[in-house]
N, C-alpha and C. Protein backbone atom coordinates (compact mmCIF):
# COMPACT_ATOMS: atom_id res chain seq x y z
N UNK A 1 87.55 95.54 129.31
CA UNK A 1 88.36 96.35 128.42
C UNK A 1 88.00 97.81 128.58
N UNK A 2 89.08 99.03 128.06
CA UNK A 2 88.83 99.90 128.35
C UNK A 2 87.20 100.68 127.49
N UNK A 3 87.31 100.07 126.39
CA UNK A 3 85.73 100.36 125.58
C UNK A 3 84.77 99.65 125.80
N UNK A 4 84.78 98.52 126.64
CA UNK A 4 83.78 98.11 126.90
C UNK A 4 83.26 96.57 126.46
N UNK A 5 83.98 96.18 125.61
CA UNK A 5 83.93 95.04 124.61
C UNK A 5 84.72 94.38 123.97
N UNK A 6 84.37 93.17 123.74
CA UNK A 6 85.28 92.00 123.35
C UNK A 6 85.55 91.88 121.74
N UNK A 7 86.86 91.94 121.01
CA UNK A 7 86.94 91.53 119.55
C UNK A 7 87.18 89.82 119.26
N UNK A 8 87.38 90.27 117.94
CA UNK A 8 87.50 88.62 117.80
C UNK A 8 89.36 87.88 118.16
N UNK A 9 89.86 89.56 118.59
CA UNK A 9 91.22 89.29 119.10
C UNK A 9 91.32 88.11 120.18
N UNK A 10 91.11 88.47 121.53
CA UNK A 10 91.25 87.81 122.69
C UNK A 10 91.59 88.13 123.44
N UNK A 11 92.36 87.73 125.10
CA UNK A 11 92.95 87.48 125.59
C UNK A 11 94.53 87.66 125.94
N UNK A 12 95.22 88.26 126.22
CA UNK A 12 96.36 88.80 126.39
C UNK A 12 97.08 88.03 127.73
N UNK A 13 97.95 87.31 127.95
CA UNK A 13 98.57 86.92 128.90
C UNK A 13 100.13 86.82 128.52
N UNK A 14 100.68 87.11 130.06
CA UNK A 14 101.91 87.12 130.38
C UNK A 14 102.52 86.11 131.45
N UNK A 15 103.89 85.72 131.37
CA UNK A 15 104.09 84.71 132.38
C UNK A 15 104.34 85.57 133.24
N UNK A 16 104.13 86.88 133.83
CA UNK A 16 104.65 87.82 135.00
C UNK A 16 103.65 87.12 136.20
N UNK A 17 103.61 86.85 137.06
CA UNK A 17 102.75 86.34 138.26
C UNK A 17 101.77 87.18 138.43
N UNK A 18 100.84 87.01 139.28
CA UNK A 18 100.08 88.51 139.74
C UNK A 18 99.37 87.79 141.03
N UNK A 19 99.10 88.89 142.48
CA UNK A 19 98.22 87.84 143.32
C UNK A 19 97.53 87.40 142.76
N UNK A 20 96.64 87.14 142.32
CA UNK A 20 95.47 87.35 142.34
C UNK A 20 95.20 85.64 141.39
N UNK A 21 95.94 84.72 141.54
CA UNK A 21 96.14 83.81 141.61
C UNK A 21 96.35 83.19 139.69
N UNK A 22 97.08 84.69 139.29
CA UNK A 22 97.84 84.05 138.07
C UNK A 22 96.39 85.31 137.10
N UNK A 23 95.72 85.90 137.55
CA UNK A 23 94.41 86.58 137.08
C UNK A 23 94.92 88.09 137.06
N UNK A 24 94.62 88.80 135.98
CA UNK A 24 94.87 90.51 135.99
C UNK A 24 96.49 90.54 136.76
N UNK A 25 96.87 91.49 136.03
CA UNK A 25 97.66 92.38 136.74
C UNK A 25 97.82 93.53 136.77
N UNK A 26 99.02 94.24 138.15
CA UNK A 26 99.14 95.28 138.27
C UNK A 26 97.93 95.98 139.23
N UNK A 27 96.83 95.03 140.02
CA UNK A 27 96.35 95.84 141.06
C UNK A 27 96.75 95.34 142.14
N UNK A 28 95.70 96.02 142.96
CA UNK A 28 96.01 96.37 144.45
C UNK A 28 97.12 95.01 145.33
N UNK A 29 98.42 95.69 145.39
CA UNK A 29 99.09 94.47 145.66
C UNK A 29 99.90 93.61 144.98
N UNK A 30 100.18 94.42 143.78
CA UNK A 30 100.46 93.42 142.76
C UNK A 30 102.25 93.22 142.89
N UNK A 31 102.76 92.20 142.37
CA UNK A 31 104.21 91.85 142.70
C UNK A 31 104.95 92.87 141.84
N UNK A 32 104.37 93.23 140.58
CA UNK A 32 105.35 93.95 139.62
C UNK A 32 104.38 95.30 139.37
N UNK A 33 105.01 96.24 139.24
CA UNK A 33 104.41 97.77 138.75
C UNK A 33 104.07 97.59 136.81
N UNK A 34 103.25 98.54 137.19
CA UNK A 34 102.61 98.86 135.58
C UNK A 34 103.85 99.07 134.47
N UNK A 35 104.78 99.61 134.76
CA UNK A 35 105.64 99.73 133.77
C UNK A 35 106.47 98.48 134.12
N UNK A 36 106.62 97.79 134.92
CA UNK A 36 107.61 96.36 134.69
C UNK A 36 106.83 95.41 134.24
N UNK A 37 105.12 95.41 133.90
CA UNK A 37 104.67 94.58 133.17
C UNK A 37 104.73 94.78 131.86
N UNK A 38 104.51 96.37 131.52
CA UNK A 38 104.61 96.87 130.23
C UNK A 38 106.22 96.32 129.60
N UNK A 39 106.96 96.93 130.37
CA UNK A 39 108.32 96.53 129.57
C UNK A 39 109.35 95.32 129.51
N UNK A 40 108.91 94.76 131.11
CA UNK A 40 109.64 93.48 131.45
C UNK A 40 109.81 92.57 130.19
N UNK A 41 111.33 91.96 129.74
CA UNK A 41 111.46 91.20 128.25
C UNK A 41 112.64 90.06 129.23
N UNK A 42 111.96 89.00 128.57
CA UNK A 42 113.97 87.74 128.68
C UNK A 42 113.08 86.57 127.96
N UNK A 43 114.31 85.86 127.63
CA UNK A 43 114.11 85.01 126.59
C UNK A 43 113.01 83.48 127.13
N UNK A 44 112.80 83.69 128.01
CA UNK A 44 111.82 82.39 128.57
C UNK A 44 110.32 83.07 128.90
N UNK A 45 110.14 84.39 128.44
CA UNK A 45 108.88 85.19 128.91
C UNK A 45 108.18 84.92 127.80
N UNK A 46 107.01 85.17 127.51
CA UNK A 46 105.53 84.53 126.00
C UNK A 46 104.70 85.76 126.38
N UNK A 47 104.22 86.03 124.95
CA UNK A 47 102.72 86.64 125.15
C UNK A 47 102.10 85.92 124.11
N UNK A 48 100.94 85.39 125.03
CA UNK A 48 99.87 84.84 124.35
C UNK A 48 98.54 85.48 123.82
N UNK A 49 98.18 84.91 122.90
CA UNK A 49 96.46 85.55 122.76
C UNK A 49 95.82 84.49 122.41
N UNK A 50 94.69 84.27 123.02
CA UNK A 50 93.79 83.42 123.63
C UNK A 50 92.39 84.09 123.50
N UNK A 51 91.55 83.22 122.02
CA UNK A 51 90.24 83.60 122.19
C UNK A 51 89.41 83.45 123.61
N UNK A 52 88.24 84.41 123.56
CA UNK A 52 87.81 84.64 125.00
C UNK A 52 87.19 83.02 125.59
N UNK A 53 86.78 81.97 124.80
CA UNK A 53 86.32 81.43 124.74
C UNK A 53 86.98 79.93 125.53
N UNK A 54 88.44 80.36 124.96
CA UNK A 54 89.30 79.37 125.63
C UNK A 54 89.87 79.56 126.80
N UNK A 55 89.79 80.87 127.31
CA UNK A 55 90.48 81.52 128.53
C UNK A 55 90.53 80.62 129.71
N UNK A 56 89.67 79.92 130.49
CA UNK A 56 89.38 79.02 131.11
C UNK A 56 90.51 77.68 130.65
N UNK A 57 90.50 77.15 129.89
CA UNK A 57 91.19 76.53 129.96
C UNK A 57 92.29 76.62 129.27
N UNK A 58 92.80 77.57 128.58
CA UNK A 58 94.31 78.21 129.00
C UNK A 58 94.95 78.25 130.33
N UNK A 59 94.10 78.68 130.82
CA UNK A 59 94.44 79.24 132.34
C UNK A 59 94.49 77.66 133.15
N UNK A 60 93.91 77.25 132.95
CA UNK A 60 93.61 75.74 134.19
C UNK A 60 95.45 74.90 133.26
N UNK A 61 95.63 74.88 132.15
CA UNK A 61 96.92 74.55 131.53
C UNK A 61 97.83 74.82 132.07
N UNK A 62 97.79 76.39 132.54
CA UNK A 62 99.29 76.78 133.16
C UNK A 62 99.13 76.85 134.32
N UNK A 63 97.79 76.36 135.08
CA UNK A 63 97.82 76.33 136.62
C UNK A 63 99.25 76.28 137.45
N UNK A 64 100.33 75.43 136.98
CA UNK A 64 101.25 75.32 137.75
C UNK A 64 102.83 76.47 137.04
N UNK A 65 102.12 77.17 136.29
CA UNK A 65 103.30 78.02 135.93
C UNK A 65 103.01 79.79 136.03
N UNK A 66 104.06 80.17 136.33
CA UNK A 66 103.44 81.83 136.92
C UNK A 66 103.00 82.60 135.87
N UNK A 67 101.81 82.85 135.83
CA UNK A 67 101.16 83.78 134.42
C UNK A 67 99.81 85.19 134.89
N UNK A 68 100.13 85.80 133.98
CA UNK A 68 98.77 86.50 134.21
C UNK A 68 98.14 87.05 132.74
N UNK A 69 96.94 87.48 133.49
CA UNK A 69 95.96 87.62 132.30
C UNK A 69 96.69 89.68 132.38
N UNK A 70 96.85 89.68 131.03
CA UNK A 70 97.66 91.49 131.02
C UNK A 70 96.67 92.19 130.19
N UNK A 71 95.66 91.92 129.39
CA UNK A 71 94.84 92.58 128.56
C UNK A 71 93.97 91.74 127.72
N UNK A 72 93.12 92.95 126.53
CA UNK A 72 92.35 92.03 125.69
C UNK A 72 92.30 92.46 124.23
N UNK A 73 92.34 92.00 123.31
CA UNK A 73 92.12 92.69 122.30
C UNK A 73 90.63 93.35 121.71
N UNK A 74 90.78 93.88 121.63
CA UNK A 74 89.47 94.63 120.76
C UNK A 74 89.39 95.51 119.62
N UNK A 75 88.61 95.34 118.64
CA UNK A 75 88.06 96.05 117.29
C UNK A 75 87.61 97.60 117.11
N UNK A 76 88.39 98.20 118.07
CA UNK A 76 88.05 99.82 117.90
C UNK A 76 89.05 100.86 117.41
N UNK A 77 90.00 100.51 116.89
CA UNK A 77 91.31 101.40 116.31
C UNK A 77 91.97 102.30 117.14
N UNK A 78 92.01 101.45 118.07
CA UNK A 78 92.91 102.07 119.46
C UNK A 78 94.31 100.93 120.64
N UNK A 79 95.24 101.62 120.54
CA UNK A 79 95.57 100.92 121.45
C UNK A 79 95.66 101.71 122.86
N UNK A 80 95.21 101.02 123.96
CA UNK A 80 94.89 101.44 124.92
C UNK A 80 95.57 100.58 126.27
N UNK A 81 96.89 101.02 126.51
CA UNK A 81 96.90 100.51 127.99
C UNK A 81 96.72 100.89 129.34
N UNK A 82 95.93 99.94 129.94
CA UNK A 82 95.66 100.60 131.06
C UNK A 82 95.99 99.84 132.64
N UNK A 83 96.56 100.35 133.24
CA UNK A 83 97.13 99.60 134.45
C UNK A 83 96.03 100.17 135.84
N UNK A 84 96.93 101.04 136.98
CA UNK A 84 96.22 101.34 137.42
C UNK A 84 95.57 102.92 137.18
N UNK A 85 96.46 102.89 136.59
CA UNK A 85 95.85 104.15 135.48
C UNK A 85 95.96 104.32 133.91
N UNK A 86 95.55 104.91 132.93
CA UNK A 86 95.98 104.77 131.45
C UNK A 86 97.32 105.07 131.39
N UNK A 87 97.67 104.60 131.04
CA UNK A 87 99.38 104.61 130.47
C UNK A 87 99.66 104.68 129.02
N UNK A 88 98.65 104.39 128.24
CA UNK A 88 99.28 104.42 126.54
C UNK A 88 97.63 104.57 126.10
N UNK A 89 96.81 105.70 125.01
CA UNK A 89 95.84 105.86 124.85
C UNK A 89 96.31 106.46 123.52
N UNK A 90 96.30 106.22 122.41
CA UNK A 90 96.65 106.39 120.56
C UNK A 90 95.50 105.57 119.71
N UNK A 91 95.76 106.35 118.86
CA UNK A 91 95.35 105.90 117.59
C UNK A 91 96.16 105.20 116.64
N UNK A 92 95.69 103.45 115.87
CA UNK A 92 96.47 102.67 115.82
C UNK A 92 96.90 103.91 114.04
N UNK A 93 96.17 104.47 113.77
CA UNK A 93 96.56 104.98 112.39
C UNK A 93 97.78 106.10 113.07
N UNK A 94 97.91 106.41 113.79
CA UNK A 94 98.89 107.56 114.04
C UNK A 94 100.12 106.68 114.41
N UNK A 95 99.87 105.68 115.45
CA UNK A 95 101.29 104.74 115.80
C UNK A 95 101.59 104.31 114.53
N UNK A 96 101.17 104.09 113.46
CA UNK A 96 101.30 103.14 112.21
C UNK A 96 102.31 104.42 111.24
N UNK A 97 101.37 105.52 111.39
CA UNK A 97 102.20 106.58 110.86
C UNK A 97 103.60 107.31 111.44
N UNK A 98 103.50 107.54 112.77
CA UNK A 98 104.91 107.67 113.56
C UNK A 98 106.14 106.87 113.34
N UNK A 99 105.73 105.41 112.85
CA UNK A 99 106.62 104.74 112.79
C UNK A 99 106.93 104.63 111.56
N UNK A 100 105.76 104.57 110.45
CA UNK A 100 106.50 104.43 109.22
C UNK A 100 107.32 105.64 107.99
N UNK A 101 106.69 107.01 109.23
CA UNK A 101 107.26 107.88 108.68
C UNK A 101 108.59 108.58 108.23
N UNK A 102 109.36 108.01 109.18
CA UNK A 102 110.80 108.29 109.18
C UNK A 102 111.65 107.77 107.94
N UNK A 103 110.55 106.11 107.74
CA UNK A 103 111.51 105.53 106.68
C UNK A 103 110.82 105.85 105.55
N UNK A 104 110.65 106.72 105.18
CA UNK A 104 109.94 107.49 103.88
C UNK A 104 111.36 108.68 103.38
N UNK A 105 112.25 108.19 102.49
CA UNK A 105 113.21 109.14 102.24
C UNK A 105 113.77 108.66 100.79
C-alpha cells in the first residue's frame, strides 16, 4: 500500500485480467491502462473486498475467472490511488466535504 500498511479493510479486486496471472494491475505489460482500470464499469464486472487473510483463497476460487488484485484498504484518512503513478491522492474529509457541499441549500 501506498502508506505502508494493512487495515482491517482488505483487499480490493477486480474482474479486469492482469498478466501477471490474475495478481496486481496496471504494470509493466499490463492488458488495460490505469485509467481503464480506474473507470472501466458493465453490469457483469464486481469489486470485492477481501480480508488480507483470505486473499489466497479468494484468489485460488476464481482461478478460472479473469480477476485482479486492484488495491487495499487501509486506516489512514486517505484515499490514495496509485497505478503506475499516483493518480488520486485526497483527504477522505475533503472528498466527503466536496461532495456534500453542494447539497447544503
Amino acid at each position: 500500500s501506498p502508506a505502508g500498511g494493512r487495515g482491517a479493510g482488505g483487499e480490493g479486486y477486480s474482474d479486469l485480467p492482469s498478466p501477471a496471472g490474475g495478481r496486481g494491475a496496471g504494470g509493466e505489460g499490463a492488458l488495460y491502462s490505469d485509467i481503464a482500470l480506474l473507470f472501466s464499469e458493465s453490469n457483469s464486472r464486481f469489486l470485492c473486498e477481501v480480508q488480507p487473510s483470505n486473499a489466497d483463497s479468494f484468489e485460488s476460487a476464481l482461478k478460472k475467472v479473469p480477476h485482479a488484485r486492484i488495491g487495499e484498504v487501509i486506516d489512514n484518512g486517505r484515499l490514495e490511488i496509485v497505478g503506475k503513478t499516483p493518480l488520486i491522492e485526497a483527504d477522505i474529509a475533503d472528498l466527503k466535504e466536496a461532495w456534500q457541499e453542494p447539497l447544503r441549500w
